[in-house]
Protein backbone atom coordinates (compact mmCIF):
# COMPACT_ATOMS: atom_id res chain seq x y z
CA UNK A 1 -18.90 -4.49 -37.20
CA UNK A 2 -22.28 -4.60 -34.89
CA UNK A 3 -20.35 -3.99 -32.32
CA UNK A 4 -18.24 -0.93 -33.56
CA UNK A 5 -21.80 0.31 -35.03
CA UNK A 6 -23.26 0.01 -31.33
CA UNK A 7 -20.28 1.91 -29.82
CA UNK A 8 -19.95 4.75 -32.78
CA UNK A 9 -24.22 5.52 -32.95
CA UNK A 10 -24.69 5.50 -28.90
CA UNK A 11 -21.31 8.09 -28.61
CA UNK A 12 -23.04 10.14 -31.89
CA UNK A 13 -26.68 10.11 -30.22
CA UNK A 14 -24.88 11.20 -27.00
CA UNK A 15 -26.36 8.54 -25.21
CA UNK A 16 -23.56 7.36 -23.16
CA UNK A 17 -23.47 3.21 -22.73
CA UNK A 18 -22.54 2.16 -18.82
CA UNK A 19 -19.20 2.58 -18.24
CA UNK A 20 -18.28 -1.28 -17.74
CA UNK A 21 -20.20 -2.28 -20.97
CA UNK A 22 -18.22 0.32 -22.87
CA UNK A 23 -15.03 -0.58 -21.04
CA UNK A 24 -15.79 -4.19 -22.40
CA UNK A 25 -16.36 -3.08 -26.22
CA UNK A 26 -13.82 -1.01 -26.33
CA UNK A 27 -11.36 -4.32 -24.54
CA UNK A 28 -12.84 -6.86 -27.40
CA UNK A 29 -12.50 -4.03 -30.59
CA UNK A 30 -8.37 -3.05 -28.92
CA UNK A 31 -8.09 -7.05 -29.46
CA UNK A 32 -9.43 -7.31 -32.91
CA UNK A 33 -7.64 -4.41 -34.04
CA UNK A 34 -4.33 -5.96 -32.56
CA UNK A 35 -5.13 -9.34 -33.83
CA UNK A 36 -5.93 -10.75 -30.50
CA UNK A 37 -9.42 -11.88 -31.13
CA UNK A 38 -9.58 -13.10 -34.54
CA UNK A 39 -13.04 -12.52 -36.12
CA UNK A 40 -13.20 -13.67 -40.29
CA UNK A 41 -15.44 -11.72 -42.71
CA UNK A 42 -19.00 -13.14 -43.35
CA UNK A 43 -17.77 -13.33 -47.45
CA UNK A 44 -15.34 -14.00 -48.73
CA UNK A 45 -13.99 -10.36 -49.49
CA UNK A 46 -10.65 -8.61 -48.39
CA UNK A 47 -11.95 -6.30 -46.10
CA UNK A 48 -10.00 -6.97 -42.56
CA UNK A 49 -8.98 -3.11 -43.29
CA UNK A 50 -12.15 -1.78 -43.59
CA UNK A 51 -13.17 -3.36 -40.24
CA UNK A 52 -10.03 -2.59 -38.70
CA UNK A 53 -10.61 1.23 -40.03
CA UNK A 54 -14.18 1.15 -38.34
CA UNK A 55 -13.34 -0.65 -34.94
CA UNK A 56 -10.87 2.50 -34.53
CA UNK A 57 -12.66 5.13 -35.41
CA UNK A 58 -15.57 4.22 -33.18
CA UNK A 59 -12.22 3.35 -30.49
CA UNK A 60 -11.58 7.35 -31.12
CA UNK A 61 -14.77 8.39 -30.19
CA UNK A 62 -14.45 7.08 -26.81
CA UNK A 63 -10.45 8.32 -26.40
CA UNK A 64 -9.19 4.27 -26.75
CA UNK A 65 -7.68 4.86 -29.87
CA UNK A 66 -3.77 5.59 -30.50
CA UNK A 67 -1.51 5.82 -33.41
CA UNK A 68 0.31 2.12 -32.82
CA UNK A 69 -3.58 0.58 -34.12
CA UNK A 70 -2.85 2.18 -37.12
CA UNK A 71 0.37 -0.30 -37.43
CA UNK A 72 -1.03 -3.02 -39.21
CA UNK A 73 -2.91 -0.71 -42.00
CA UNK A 74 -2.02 0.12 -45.01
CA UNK A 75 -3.00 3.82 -45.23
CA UNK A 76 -4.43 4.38 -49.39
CA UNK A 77 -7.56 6.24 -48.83
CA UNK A 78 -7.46 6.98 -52.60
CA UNK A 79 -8.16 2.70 -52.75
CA UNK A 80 -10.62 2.46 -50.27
CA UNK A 81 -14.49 2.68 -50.40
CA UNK A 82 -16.24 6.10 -49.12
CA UNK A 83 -17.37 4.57 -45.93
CA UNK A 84 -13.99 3.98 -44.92
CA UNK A 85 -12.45 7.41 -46.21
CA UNK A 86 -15.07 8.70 -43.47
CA UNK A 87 -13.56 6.29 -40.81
CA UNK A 88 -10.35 7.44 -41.07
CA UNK A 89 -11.58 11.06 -41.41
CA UNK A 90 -13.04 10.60 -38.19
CA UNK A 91 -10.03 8.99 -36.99
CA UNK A 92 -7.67 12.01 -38.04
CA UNK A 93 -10.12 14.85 -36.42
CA UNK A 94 -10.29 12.35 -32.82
CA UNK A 95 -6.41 11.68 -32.34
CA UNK A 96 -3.99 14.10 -33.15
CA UNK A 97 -1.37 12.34 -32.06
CA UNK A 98 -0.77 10.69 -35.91
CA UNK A 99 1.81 11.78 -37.53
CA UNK A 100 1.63 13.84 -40.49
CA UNK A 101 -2.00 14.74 -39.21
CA UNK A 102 -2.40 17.85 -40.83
CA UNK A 103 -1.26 16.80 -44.04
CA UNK A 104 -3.83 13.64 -44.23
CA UNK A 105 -6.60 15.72 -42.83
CA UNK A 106 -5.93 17.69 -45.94
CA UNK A 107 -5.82 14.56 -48.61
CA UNK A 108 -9.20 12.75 -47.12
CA UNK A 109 -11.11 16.29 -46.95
CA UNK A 110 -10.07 16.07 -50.91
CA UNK A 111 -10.90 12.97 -51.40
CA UNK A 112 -14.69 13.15 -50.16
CA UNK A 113 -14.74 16.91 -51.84
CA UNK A 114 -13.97 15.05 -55.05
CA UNK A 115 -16.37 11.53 -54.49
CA UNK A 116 -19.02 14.16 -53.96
CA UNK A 117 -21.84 14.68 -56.74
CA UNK A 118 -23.66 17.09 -55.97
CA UNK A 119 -26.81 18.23 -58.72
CA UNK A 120 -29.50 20.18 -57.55
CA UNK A 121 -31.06 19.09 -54.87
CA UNK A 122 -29.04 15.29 -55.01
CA UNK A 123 -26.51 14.09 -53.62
CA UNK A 124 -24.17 11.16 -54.10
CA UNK A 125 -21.18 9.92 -54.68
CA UNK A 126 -18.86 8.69 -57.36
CA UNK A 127 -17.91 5.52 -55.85
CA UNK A 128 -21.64 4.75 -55.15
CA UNK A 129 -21.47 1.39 -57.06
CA UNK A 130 -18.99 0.03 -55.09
CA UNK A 131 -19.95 1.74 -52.09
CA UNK A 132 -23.25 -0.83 -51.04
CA UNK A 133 -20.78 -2.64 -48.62
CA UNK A 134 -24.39 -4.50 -46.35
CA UNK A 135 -21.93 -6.97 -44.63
CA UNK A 136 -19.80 -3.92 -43.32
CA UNK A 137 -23.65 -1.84 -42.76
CA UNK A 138 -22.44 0.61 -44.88
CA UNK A 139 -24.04 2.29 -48.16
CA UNK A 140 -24.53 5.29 -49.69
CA UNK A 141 -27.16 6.64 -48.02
CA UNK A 142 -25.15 6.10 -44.52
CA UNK A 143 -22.76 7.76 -46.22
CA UNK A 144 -23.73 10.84 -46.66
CA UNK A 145 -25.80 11.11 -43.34
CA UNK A 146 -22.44 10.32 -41.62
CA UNK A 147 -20.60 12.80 -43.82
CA UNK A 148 -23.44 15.60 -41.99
CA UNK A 149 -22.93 14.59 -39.00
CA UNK A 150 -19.09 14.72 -39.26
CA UNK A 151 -19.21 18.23 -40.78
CA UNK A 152 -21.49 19.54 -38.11
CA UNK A 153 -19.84 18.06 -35.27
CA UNK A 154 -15.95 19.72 -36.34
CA UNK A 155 -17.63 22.56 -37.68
CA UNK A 156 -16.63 21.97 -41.04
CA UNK A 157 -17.89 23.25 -44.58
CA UNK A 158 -20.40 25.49 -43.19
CA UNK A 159 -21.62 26.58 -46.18
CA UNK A 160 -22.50 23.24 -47.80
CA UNK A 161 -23.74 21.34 -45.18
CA UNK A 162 -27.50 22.95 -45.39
CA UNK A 163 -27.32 21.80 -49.49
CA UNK A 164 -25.78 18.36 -48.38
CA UNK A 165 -28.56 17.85 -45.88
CA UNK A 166 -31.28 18.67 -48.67
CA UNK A 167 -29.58 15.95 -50.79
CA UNK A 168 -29.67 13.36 -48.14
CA UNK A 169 -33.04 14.41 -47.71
CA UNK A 170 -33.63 13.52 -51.11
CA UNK A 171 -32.25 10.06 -50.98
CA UNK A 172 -35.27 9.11 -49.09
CA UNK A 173 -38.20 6.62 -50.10
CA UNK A 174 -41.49 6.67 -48.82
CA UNK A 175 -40.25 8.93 -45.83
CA UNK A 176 -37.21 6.72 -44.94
CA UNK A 177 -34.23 6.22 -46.35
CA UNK A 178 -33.25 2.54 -47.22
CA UNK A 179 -31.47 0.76 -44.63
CA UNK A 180 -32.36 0.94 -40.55
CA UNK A 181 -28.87 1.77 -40.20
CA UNK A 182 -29.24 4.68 -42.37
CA UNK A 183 -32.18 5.82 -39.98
CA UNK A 184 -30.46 5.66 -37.58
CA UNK A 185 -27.65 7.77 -38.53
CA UNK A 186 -30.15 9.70 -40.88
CA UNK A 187 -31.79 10.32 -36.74
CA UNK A 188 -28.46 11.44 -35.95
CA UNK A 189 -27.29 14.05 -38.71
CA UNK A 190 -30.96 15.42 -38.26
CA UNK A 191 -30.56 16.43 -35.03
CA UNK A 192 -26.79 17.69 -35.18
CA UNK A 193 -28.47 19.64 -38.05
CA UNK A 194 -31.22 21.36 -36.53
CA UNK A 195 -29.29 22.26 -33.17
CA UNK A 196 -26.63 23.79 -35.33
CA UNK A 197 -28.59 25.76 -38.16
CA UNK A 198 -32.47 25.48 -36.95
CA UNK A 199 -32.33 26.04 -33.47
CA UNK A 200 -35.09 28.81 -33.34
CA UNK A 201 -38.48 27.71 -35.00
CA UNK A 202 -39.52 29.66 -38.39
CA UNK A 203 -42.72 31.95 -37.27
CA UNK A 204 -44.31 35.00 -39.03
CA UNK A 205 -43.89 36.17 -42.78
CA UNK A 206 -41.44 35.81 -45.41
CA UNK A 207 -41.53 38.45 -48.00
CA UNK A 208 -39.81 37.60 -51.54
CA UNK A 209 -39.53 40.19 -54.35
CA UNK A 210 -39.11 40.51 -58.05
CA UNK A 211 -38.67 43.52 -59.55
CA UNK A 212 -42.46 44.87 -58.99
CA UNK A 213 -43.88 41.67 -58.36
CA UNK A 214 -43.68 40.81 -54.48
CA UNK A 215 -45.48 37.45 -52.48
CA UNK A 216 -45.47 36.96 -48.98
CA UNK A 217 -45.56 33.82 -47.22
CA UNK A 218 -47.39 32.97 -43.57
CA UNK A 219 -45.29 30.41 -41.62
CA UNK A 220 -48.35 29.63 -39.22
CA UNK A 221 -49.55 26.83 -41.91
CA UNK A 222 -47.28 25.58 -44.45
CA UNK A 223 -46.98 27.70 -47.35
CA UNK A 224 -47.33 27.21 -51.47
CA UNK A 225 -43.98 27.77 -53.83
CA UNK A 226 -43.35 30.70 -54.60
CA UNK A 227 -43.49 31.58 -58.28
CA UNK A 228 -43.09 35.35 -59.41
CA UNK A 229 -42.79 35.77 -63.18
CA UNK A 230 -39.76 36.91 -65.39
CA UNK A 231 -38.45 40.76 -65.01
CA UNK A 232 -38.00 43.05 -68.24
CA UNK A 233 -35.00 43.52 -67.09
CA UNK A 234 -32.30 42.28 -64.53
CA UNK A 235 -33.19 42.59 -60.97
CA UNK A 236 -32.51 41.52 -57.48
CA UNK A 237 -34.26 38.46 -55.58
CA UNK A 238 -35.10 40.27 -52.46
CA UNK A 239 -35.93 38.41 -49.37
CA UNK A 240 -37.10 39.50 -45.66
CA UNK A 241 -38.17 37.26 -42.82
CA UNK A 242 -40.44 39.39 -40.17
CA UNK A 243 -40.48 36.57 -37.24
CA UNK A 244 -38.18 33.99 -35.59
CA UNK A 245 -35.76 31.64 -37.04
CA UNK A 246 -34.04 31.59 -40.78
CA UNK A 247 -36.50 29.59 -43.07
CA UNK A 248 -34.27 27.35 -46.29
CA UNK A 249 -34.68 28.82 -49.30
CA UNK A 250 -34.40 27.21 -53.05
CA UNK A 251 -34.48 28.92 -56.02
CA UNK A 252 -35.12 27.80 -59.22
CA UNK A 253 -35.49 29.35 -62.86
CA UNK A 254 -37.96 29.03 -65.57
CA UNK A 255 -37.51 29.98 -69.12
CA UNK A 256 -38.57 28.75 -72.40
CA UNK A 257 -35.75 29.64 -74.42
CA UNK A 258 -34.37 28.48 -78.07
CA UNK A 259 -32.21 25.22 -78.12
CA UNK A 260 -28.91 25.72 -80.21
CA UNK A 261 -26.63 23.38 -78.54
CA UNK A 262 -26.62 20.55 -76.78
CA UNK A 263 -27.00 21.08 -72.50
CA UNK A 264 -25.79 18.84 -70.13
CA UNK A 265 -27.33 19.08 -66.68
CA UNK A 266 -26.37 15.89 -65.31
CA UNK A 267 -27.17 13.91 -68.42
CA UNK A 268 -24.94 13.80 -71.61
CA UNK A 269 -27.04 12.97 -74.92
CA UNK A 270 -25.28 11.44 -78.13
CA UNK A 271 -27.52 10.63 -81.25
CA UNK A 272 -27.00 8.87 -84.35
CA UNK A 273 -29.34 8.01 -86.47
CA UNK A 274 -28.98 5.71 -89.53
CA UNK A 275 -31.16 4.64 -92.37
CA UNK A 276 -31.45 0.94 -93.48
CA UNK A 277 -31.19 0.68 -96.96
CA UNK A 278 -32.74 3.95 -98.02
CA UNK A 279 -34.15 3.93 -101.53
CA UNK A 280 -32.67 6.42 -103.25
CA UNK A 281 -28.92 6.70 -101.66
CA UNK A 282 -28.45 10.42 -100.13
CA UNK A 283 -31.93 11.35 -99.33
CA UNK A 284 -34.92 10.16 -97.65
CA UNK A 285 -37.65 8.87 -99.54
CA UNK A 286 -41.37 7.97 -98.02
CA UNK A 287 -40.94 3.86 -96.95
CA UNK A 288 -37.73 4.55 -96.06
CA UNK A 289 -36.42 2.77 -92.61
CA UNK A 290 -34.41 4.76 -90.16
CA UNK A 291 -32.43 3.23 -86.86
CA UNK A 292 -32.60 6.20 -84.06
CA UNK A 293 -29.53 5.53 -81.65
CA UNK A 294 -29.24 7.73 -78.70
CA UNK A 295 -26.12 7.37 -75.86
CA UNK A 296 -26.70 8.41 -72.63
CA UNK A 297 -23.92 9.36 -70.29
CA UNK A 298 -25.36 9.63 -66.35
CA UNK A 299 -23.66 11.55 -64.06
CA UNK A 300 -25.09 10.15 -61.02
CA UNK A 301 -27.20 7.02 -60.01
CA UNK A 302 -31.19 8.14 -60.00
CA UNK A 303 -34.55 6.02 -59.78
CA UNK A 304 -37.14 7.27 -62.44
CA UNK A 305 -35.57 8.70 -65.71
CA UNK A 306 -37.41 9.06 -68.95
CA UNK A 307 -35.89 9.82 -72.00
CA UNK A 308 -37.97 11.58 -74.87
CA UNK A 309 -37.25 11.45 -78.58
CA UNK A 310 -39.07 13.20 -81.56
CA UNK A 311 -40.02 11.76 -84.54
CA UNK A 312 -41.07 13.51 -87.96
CA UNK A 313 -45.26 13.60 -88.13
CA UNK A 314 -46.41 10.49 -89.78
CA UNK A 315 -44.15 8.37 -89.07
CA UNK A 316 -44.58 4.71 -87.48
CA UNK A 317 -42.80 3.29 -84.90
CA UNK A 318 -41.55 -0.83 -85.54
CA UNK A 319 -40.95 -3.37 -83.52
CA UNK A 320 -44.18 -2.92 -82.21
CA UNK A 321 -45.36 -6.53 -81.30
CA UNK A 322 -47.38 -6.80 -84.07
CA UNK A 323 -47.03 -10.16 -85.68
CA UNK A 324 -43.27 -10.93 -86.81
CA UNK A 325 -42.71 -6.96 -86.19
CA UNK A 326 -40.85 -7.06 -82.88
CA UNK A 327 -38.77 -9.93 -84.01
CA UNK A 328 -37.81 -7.92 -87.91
CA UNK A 329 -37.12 -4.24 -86.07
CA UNK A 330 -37.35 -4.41 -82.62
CA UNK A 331 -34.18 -3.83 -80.60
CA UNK A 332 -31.41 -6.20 -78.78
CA UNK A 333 -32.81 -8.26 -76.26
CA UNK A 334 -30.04 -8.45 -74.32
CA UNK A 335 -29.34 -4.58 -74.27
CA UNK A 336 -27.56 -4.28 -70.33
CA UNK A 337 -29.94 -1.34 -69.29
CA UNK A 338 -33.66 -2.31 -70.58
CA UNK A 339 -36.52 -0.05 -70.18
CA UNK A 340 -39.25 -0.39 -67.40
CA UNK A 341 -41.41 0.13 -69.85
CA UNK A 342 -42.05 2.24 -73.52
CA UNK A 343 -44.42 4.61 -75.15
CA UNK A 344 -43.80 4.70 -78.93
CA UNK A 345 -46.62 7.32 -79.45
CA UNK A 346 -46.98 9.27 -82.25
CA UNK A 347 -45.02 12.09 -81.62
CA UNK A 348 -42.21 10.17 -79.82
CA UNK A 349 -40.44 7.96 -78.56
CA UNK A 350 -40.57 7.69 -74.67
CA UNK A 351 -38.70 4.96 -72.34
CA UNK A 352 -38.74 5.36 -68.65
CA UNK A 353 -36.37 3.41 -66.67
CA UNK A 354 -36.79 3.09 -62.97
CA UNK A 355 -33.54 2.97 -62.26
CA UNK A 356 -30.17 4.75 -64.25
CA UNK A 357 -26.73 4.25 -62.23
CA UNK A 358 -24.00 6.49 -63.24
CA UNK A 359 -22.29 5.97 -66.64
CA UNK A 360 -23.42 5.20 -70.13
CA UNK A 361 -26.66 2.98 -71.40
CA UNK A 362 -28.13 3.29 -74.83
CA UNK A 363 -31.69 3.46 -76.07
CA UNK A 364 -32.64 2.75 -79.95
CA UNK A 365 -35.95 2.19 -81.93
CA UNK A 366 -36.67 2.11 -85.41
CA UNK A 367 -39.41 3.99 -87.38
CA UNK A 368 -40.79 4.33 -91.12
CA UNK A 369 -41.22 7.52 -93.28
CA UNK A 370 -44.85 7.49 -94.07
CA UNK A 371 -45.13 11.22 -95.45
CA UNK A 372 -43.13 13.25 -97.28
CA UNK A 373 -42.54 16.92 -96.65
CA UNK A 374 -39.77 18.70 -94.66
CA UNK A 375 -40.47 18.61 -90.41
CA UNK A 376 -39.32 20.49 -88.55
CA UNK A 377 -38.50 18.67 -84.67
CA UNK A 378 -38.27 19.69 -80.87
CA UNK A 379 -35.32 18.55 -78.77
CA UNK A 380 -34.55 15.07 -77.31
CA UNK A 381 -34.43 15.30 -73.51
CA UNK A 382 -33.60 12.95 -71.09
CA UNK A 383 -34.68 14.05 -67.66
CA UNK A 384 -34.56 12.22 -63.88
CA UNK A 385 -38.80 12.78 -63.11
CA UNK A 386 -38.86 13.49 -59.51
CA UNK A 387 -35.46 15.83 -59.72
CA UNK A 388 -36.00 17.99 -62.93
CA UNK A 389 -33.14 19.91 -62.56
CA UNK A 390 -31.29 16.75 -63.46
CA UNK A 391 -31.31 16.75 -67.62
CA UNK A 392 -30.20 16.80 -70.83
CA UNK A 393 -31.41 18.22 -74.21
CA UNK A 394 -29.93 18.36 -77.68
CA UNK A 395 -31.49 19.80 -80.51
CA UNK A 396 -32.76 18.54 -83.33
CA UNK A 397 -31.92 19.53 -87.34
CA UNK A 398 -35.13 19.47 -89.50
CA UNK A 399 -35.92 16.53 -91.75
CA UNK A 400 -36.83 16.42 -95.52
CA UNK A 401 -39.03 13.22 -96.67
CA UNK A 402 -39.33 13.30 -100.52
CA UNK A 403 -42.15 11.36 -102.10
């Protein structure tokens, strides 16, 4: 694999390797491929394919690759991990002497379309779970910077790749994204990226316009969001560059607006909530227990989500700590997606987790009715912190303590 890596990120970087030590990796990676040179995976994991797939495709790169390698494979993209979709992607586009060619350049470009999860400004990838392949220095994150630089390099899905590359942008940490091999590629995509959409530097003013309200922006520091307020009626977003190059633009939307049923914007809210052993069966009395379940359906891995609950004024949260309380009300233990940590304030309930992968994890807490009176309650939301447009929000019916 290190040395199909070396061969695949020199040829990408288009920093060619001297011809006899590329003559040599490309001798040793025809022998693996062919079963010549036996090499056994570091675990204990059936993945000869996947390294077959990648010796090849970096084999393509340099023209060494033919359709007899392919011999030995069993070709069921559907089965295999993204990483290797994107070798033999790679594979198709570099030797088009494989039969049926046109037809399986067709089935893998639908494949990735439909791994893709793209919300807002994110990007990932519905295999992602299984997708953290570190043996085979693969992962998500390389990924989708290989996925850019593929698309750039053939040309491909023009329109999306400026989105894509703001979503692998977003995968980042600190600056970087989380393995050096996704640097490295991340280094690659980059500059594919710029020569191909930013190859003139953004200078002068950008002009946006509302309706009457209009805010220009000066490219020679870097400039402030733009936020113009709502229209009283429809209108166009106009927008004019006076200078050099064609500066990104996102747009997003702002609106306080009534809540009548539930939205799912990458996150799917259920909510139950049950009393325990009510005093007077059919209605809820002051004392009264209730058990506040709420199902969460992800549609994408994300670090940092919080989810927010309402409960009626007065009430108290249990399972506090306090004395025997946690051990009486609290919830399971052994729940499979704890929270980093909780807030039961007085207003709400609020968990954060630093970390949600995609599908379904469950939050619950318990309260007491303390005051009678009918209350009336804001929506639950569950929302990703550092990607807001990633949320969900149901609303809530009113509640009627008696005394």
């Amino acid at each position: 694999m290190l040395t199909a890596y070396v061969l695949s990120i020199s040829h990408a970087a288009g920093r060619s390797l001297p011809a006899s030590v590329q003559d040599k990796i490309a001798d040793g990676l025809h022998g693996f491929v062919e079963g010549r040179i036996p090499r056994d995976s570091p675990l204990n994991a059936p993945d000869l394919v996947l390294r077959k797939l990648a010796a090849i495709e970096a084999l393509a790169r340099v023209g060494r690759a033919e359709p007899a390698l392919l011999d030995s494979i069993a070709i069921e993209p559907n089965l295999w991990p993204t990483s290797a979709v994107l070798d033999w992607w790679g594979i198709l586009q570099r030797v088009p002497s494989i039969p049926q060619r046109t037809a399986r350049l067709q089935e893998v470009e639908q494949i990735v379309r439909a791994r893709l999860d793209l919300q807002g400004t994110t990007l990932g990838f519905s295999t992602a779970p299984s997708d953290t392949l570190y043996w085979l220095m693969a992962g998500p994150d390389v990924n989708a910077l290989k996925l850019i630089a593929h698309l750039v390099e053939f040309n491909l899905w023009h329109d999306d790749v400026p989105r894509l590359m703001r979503g692998a942008l977003a995968r980042q940490s600190h600056g970087v994204w989380a393995t050096t091999v996704a640097d490295a590629w991340g280094a690659v995509a980059m500059r594919r990226f710029s020569s191909a959409f930013e190859s003139a530097p953004v200078t002068g003013t950008t002009t946006v316009q509302l309706a009457d309200a209009t805010q220009s922006l000066d490219w020679a520091a870097p400039p402030p969001p733009v936020q113009l307020p709502w229209p009283a009626r429809p209108a166009d977003l106009l927008v004019e560059q006076s200078g050099s190059g064609a500066p990104w633009l996102t747009v997003s939307s702002r609106a306080a607006l009534p809540l009548t049923a539930p939205l799912a914007s990458g996150y799917r809210i259920t909510k139950t909530v049950t009393p325990l052993a009510p005093r007077t069966a059919g209605q809820l009395s002051v004392g009264d227990k209730l058990r506040v379940r709420l199902i969460i359906e992800a549609q994408s891995d994300m670090t940092w989500v919080v989810v927010d609950d309402p409960i009626p004024a007065g009430a108290s949260h249990l399972g506090t700590g306090l004395a025997r309380d946690s051990r009486i009300e609290g919830g399971d233990d052994d729940e499979p997606l704890p929270p980093t940590f909780v807030e039961r304030r007085f207003d709400g309930y609020q968990a954060y987790y630093d970390f949600v992968p995609k599908g379904r994890f469950v939050a619950e807490y318990t309260v007491r009715l303390n005051q009678s009176g009918r209350f009336t309650l804001p929506a639950t939301r569950v929302e990703a912190l550092y990607v807001p447009e990633m949320f969900g929000e149901i609303p809530n019916a009113g509640v009627e303590v008696q005394p």
